[in-house]
PDB file of N, CA and C in Angstrom:
ATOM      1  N   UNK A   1      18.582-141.041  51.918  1.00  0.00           N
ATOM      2  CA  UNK A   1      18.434-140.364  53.186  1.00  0.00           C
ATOM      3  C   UNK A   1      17.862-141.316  54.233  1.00  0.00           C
ATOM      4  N   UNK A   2      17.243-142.291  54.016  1.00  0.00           N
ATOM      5  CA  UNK A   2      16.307-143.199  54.774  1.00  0.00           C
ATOM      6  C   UNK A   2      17.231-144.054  55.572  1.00  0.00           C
ATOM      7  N   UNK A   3      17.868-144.492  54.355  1.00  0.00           N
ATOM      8  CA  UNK A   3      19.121-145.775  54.504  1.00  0.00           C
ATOM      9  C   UNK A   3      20.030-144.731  55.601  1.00  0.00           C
ATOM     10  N   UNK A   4      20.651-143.613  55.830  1.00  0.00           N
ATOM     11  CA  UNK A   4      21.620-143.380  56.999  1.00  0.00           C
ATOM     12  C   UNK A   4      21.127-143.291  58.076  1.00  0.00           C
ATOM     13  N   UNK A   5      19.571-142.406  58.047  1.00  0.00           N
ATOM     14  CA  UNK A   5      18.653-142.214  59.235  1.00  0.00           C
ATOM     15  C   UNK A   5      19.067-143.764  60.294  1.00  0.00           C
ATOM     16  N   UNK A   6      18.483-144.653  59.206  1.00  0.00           N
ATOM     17  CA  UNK A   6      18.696-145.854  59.719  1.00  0.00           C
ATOM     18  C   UNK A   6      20.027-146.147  60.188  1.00  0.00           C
ATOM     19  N   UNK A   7      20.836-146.211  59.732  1.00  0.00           N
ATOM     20  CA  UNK A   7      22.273-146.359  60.276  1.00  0.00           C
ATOM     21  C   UNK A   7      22.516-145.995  61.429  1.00  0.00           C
ATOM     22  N   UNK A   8      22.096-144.228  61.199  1.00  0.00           N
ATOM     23  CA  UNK A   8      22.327-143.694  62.184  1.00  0.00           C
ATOM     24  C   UNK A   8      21.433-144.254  63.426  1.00  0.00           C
ATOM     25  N   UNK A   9      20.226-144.326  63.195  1.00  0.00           N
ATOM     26  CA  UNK A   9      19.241-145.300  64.608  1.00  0.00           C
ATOM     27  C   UNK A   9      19.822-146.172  65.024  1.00  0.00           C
ATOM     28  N   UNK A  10      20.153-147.378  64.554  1.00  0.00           N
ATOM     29  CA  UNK A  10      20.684-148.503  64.635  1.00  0.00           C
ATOM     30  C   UNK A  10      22.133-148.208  65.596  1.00  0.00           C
ATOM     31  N   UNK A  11      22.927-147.826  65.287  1.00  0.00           N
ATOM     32  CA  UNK A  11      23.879-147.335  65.862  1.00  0.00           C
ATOM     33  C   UNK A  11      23.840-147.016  67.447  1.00  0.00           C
ATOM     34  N   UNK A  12      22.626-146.158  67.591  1.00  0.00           N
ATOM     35  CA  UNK A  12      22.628-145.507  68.906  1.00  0.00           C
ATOM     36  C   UNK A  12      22.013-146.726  69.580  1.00  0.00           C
ATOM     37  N   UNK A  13      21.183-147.783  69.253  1.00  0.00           N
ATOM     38  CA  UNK A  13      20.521-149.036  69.865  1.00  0.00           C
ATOM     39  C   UNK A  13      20.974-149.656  70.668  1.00  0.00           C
ATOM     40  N   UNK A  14      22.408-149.752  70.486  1.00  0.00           N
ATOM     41  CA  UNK A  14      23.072-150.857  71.390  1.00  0.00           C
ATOM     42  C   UNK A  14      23.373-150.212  72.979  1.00  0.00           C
ATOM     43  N   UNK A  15      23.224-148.649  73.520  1.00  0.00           N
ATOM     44  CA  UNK A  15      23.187-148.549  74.963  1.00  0.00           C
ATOM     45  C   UNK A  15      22.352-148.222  75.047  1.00  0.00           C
ATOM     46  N   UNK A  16      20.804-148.788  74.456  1.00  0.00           N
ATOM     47  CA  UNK A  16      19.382-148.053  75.373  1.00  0.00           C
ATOM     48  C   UNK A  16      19.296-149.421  76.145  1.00  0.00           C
ATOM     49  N   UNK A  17      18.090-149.183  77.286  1.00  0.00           N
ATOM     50  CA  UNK A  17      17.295-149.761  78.138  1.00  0.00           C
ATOM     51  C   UNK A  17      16.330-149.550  77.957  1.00  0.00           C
ATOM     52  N   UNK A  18      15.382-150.814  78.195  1.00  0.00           N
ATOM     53  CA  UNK A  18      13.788-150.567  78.222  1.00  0.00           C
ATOM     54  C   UNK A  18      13.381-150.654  79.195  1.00  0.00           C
ATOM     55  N   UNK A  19      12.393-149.936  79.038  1.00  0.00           N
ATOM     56  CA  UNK A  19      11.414-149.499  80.602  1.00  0.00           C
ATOM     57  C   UNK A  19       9.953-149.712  80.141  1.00  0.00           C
ATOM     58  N   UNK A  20       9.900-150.252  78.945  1.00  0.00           N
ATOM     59  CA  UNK A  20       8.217-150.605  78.283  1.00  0.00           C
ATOM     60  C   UNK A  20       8.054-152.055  78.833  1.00  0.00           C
ATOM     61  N   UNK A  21       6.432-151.446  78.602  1.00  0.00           N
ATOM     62  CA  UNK A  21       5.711-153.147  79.235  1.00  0.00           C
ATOM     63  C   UNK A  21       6.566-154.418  78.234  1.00  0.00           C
ATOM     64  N   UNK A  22       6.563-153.892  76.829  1.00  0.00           N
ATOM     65  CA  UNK A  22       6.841-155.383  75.952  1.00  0.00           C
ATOM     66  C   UNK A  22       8.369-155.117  75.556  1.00  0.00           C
ATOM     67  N   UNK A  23       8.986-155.910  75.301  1.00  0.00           N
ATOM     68  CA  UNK A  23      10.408-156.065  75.109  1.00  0.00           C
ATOM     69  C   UNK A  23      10.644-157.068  74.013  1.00  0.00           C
ATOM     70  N   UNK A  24      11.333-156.668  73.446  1.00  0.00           N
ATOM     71  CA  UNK A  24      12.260-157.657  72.529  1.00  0.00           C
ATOM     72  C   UNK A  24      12.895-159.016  73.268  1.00  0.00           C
ATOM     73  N   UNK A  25      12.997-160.246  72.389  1.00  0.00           N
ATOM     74  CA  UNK A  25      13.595-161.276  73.228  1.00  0.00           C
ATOM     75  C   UNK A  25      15.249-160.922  72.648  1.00  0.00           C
ATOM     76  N   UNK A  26      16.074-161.832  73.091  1.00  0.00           N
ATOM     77  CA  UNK A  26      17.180-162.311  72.903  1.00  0.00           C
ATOM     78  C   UNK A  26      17.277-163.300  72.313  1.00  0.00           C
ATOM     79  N   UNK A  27      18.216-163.982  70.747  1.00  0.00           N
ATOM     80  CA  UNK A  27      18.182-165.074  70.568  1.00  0.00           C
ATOM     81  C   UNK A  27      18.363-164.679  68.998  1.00  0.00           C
ATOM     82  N   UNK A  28      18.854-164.003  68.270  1.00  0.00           N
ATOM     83  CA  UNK A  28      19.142-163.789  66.789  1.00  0.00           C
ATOM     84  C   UNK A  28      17.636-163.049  66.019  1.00  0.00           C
ATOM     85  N   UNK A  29      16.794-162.467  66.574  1.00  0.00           N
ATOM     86  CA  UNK A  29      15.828-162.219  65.725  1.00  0.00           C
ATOM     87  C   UNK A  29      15.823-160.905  65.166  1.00  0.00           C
ATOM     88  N   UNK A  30      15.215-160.692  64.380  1.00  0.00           N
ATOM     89  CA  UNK A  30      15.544-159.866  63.326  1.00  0.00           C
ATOM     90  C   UNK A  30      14.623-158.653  62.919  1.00  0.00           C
ATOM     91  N   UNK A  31      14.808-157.381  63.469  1.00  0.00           N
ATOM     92  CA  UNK A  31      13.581-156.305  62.560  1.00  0.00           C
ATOM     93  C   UNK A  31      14.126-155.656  61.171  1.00  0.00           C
ATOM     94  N   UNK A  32      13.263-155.939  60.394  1.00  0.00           N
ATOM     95  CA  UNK A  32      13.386-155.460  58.589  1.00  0.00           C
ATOM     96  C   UNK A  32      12.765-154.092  58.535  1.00  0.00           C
ATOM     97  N   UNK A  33      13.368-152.880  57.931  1.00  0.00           N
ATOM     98  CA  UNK A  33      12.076-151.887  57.022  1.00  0.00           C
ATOM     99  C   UNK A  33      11.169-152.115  56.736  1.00  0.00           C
ATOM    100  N   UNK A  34      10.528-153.052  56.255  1.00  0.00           N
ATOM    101  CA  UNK A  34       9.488-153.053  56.034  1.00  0.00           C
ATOM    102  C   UNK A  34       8.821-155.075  56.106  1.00  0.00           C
ATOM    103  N   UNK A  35       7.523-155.015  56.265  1.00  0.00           N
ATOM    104  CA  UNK A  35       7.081-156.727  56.255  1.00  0.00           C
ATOM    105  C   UNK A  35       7.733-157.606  54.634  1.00  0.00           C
ATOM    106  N   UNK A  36       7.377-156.781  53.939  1.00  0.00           N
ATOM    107  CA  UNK A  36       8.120-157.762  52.151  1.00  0.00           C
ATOM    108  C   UNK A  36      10.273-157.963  52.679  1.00  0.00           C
ATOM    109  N   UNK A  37      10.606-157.351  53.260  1.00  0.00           N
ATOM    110  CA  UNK A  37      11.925-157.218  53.572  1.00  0.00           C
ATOM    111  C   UNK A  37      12.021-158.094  54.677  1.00  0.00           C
ATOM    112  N   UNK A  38      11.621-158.609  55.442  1.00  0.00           N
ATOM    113  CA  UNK A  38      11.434-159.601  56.437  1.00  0.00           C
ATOM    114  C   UNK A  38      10.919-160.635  56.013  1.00  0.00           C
ATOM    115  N   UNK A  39      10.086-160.920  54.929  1.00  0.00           N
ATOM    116  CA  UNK A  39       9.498-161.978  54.192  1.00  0.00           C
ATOM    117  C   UNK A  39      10.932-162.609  53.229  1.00  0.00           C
ATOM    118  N   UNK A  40      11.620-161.538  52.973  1.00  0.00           N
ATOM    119  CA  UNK A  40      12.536-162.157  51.980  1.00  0.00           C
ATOM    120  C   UNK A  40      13.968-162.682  53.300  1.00  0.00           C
ATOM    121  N   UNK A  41      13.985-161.721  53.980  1.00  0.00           N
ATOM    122  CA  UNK A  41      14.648-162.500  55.075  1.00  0.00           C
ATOM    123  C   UNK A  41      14.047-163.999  55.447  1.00  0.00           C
ATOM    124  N   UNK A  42      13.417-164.181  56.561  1.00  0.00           N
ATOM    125  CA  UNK A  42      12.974-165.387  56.301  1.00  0.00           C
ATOM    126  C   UNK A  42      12.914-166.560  55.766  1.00  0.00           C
ATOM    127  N   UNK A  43      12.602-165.995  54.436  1.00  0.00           N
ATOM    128  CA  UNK A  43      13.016-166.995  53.012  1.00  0.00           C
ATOM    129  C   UNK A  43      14.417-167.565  52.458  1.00  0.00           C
ATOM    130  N   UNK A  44      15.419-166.691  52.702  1.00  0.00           N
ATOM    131  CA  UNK A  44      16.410-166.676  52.925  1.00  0.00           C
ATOM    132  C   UNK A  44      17.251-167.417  54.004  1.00  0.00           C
ATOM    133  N   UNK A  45      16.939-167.248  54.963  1.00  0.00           N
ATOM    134  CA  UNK A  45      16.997-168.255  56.146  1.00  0.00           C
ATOM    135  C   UNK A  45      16.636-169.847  55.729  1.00  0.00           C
ATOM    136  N   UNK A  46      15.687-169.643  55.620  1.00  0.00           N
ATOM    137  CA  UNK A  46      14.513-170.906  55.045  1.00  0.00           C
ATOM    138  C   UNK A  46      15.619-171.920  54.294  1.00  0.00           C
ATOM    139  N   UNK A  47      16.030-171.859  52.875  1.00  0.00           N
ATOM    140  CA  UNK A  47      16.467-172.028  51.978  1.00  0.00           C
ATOM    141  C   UNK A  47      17.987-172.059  52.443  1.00  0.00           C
ATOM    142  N   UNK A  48      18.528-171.378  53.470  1.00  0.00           N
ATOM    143  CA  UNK A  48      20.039-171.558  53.779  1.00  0.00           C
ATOM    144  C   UNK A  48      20.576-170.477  52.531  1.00  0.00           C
ATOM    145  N   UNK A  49      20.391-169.560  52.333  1.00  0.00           N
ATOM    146  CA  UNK A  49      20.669-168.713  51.186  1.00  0.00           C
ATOM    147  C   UNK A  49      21.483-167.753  52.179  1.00  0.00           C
ATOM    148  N   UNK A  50      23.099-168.064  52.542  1.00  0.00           N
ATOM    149  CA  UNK A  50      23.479-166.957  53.642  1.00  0.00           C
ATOM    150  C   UNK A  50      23.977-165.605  52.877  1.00  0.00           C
ATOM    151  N   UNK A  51      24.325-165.816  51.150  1.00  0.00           N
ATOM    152  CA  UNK A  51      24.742-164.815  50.943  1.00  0.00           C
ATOM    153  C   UNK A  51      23.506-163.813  50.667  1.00  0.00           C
ATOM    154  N   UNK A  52      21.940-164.081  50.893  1.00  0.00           N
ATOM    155  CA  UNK A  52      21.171-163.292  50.999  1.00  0.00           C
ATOM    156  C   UNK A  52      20.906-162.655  52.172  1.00  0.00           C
ATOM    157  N   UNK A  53      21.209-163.471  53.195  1.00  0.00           N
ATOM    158  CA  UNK A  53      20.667-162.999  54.710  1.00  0.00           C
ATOM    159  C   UNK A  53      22.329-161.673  54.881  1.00  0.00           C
ATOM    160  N   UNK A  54      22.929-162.288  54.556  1.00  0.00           N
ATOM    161  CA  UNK A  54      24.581-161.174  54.588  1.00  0.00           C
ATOM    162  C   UNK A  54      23.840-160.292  53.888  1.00  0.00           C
ATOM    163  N   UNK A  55      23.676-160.229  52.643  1.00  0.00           N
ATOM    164  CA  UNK A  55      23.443-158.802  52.012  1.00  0.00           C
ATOM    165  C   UNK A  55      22.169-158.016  52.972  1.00  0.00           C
ATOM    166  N   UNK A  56      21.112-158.436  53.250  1.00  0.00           N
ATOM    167  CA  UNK A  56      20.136-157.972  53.367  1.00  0.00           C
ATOM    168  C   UNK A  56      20.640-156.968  55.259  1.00  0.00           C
ATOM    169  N   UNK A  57      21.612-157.778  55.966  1.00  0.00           N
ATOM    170  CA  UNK A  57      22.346-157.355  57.003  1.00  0.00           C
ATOM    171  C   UNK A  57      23.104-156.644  57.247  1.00  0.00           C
ATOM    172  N   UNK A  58      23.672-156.400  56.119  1.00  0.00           N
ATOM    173  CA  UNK A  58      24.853-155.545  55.211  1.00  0.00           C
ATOM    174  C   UNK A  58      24.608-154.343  55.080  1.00  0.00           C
ATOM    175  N   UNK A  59      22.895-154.038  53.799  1.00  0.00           N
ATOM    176  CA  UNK A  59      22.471-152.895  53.334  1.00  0.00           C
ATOM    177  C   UNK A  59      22.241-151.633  54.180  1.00  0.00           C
ATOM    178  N   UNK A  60      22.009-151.870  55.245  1.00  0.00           N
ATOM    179  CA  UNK A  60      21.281-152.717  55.941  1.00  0.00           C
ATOM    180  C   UNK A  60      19.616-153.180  55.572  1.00  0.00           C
ATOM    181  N   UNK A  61      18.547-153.933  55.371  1.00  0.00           N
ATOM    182  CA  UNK A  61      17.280-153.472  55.412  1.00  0.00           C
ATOM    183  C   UNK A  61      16.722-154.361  56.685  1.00  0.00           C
ATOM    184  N   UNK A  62      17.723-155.119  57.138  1.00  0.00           N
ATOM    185  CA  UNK A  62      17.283-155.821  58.478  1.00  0.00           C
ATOM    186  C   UNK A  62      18.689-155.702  59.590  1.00  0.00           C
ATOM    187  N   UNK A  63      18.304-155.758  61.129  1.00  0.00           N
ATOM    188  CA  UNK A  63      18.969-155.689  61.769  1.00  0.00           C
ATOM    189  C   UNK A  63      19.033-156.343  63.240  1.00  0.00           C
ATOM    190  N   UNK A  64      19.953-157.274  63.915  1.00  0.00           N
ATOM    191  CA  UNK A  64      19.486-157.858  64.673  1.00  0.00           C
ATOM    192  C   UNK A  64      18.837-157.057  66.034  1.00  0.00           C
ATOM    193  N   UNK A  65      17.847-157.988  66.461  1.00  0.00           N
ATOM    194  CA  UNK A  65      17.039-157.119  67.634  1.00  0.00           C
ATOM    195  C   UNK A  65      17.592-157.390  69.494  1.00  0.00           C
ATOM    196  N   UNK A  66      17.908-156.960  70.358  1.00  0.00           N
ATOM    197  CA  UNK A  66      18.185-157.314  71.262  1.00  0.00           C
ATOM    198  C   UNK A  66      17.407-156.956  72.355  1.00  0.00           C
ATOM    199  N   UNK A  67      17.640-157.205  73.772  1.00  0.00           N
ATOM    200  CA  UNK A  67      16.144-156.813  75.004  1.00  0.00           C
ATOM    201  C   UNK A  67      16.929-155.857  75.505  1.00  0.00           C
ATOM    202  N   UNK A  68      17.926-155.192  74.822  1.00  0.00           N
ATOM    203  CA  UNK A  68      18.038-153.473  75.744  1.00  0.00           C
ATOM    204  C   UNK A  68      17.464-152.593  74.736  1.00  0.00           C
ATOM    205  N   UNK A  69      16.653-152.943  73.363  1.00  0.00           N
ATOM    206  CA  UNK A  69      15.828-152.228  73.053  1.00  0.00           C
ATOM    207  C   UNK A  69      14.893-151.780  73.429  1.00  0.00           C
ATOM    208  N   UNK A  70      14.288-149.981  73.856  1.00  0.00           N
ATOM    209  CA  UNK A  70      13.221-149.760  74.153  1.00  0.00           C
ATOM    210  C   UNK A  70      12.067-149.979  72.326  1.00  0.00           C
ATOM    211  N   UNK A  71      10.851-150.229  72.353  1.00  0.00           N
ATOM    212  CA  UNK A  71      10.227-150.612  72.048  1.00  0.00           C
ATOM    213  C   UNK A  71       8.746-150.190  72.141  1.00  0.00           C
ATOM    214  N   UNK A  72       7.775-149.912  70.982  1.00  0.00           N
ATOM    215  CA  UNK A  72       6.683-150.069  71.424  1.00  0.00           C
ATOM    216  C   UNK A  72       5.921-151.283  70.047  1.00  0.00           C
ATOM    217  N   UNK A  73       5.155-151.632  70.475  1.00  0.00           N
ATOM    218  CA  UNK A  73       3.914-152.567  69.683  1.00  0.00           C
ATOM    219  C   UNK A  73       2.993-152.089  68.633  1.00  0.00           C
ATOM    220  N   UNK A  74       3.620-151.282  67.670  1.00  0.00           N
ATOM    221  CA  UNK A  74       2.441-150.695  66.443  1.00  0.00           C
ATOM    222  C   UNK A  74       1.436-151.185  66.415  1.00  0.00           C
ATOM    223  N   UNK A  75       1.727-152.809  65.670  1.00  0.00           N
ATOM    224  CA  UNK A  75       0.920-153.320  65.089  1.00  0.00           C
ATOM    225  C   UNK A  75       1.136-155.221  65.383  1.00  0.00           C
ATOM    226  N   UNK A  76      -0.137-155.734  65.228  1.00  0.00           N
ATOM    227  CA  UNK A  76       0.556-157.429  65.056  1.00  0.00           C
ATOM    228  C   UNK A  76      -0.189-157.853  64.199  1.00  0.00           C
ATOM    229  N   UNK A  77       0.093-158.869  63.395  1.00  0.00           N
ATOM    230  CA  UNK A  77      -0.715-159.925  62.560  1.00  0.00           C
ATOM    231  C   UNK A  77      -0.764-161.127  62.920  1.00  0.00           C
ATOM    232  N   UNK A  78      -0.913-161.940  62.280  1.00  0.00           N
ATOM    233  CA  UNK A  78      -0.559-163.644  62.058  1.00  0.00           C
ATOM    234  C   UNK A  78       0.382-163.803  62.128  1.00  0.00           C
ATOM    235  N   UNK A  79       1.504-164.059  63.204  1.00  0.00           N
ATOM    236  CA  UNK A  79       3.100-163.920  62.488  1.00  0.00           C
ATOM    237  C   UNK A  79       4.327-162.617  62.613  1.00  0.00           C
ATOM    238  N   UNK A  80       3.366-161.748  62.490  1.00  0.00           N
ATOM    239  CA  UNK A  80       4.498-160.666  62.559  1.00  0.00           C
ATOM    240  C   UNK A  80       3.907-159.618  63.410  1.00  0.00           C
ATOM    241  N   UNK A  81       4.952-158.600  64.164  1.00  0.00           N
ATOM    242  CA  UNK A  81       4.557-157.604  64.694  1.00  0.00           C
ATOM    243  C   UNK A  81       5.556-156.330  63.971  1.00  0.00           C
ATOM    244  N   UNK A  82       4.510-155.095  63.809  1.00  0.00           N
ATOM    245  CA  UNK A  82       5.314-153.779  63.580  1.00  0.00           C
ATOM    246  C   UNK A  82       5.507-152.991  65.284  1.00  0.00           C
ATOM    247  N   UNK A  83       7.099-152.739  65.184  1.00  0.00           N
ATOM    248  CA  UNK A  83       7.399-151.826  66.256  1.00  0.00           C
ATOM    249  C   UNK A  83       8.337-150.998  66.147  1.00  0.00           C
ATOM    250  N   UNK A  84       8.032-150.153  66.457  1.00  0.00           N
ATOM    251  CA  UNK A  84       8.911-148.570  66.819  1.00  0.00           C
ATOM    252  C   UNK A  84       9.951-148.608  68.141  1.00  0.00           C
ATOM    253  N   UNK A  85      11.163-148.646  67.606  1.00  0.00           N
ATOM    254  CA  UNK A  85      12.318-148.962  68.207  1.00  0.00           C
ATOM    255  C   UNK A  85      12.993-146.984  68.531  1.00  0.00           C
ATOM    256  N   UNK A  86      13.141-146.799  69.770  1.00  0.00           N
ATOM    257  CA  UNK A  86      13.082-145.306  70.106  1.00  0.00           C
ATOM    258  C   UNK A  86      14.653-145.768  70.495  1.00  0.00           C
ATOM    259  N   UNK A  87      15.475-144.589  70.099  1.00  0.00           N
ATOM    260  CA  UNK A  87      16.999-143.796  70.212  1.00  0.00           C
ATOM    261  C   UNK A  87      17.269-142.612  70.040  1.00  0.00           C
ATOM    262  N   UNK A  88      16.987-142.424  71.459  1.00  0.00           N
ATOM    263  CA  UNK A  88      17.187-140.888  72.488  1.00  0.00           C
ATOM    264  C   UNK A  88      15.772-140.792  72.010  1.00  0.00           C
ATOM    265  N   UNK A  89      16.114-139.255  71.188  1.00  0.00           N
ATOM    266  CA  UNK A  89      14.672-138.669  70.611  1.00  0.00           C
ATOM    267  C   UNK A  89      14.006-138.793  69.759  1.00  0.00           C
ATOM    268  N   UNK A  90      14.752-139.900  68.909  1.00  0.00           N
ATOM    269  CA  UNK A  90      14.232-140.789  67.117  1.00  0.00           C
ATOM    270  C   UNK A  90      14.032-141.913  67.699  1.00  0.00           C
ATOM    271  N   UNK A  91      13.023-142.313  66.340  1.00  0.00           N
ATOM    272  CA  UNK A  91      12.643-144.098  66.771  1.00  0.00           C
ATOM    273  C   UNK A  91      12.635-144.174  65.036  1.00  0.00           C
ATOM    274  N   UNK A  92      12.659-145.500  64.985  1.00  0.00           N
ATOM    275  CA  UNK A  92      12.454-146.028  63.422  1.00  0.00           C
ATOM    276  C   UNK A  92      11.539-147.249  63.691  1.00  0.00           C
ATOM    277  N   UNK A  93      10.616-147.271  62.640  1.00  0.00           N
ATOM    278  CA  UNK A  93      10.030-148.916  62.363  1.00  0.00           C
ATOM    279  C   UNK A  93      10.444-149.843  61.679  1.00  0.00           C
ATOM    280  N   UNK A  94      10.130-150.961  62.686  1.00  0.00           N
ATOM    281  CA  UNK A  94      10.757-151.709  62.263  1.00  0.00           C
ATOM    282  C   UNK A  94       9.683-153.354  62.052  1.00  0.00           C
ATOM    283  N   UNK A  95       9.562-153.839  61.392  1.00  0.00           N
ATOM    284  CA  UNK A  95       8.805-155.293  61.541  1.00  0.00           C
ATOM    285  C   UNK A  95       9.821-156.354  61.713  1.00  0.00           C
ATOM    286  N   UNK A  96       9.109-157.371  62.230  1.00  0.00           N
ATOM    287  CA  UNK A  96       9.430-158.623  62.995  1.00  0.00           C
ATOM    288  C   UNK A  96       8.392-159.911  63.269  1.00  0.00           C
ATOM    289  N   UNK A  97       9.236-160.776  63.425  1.00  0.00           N
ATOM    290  CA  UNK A  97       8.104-161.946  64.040  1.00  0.00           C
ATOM    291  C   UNK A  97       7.739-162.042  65.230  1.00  0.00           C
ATOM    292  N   UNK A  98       6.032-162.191  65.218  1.00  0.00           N
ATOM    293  CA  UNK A  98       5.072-162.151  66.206  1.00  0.00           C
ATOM    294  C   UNK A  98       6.343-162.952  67.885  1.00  0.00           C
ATOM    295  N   UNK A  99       7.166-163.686  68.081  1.00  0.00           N
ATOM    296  CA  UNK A  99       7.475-164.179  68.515  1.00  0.00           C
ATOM    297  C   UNK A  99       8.902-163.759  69.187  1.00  0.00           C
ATOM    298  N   UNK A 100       9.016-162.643  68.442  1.00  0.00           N
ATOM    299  CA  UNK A 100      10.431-161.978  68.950  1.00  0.00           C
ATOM    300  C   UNK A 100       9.644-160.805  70.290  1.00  0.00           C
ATOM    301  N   UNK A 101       8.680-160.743  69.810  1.00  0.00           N
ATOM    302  CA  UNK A 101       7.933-159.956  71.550  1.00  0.00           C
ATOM    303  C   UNK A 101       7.761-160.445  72.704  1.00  0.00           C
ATOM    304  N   UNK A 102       8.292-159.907  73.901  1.00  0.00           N
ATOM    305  CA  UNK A 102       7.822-160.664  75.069  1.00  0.00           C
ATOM    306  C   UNK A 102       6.979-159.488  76.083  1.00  0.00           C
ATOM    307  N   UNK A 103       6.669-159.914  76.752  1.00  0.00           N
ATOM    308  CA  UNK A 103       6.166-159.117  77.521  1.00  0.00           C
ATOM    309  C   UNK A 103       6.276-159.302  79.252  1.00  0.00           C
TER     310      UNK A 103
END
């Protein structure tokens, strides 16, 4: 049930606009379900492992991020930020690197 929710979010992403202070950049970056799912992305990247970064893009458990996402800032760490990506009246979380935020 999680996995279509998502689909279904993802889907509606590509005609929002943001009107929030912080925004997503442009440039291939990536929000995962969860931080361990972005860690293995990453790693994946890292290593040139494309038939991992395909699957993981595929399932979906990561998805690329763009700046007509509206957006808010959950959370940040060292490295990564959690954010809630809103479509229409649903949003899903999503994590990412500290660096895919702009403001």
């Amino acid at each position: 049930m999680r996995k279509s929710y998502f689909v279904i979010a993802l889907v509606g992403l590509l005609g929002t606009t943001s009107s929030y202070a912080e925004t997503v950049k442009d440039g291939g970056y990536v929000g995962c379900v969860s931080d361990k799912a972005l860690s293995q992305f990453i790693r994946a990247v890292r290593t040139k492992d494309e038939a991992a970064t395909n699957h993981m893009l595929t399932k979906p458990e990561c998805v690329f991020l763009n700046s007509n996402m509206r957006i808010t800032v959950l959370d940040r760490s060292l490295g990564t930020a959690q954010i809630r990506v809103y479509v229409d009246d649903s949003a899903v979380d999503l994590w990412t690197v500290s660096e895919a935020i702009q403001r």
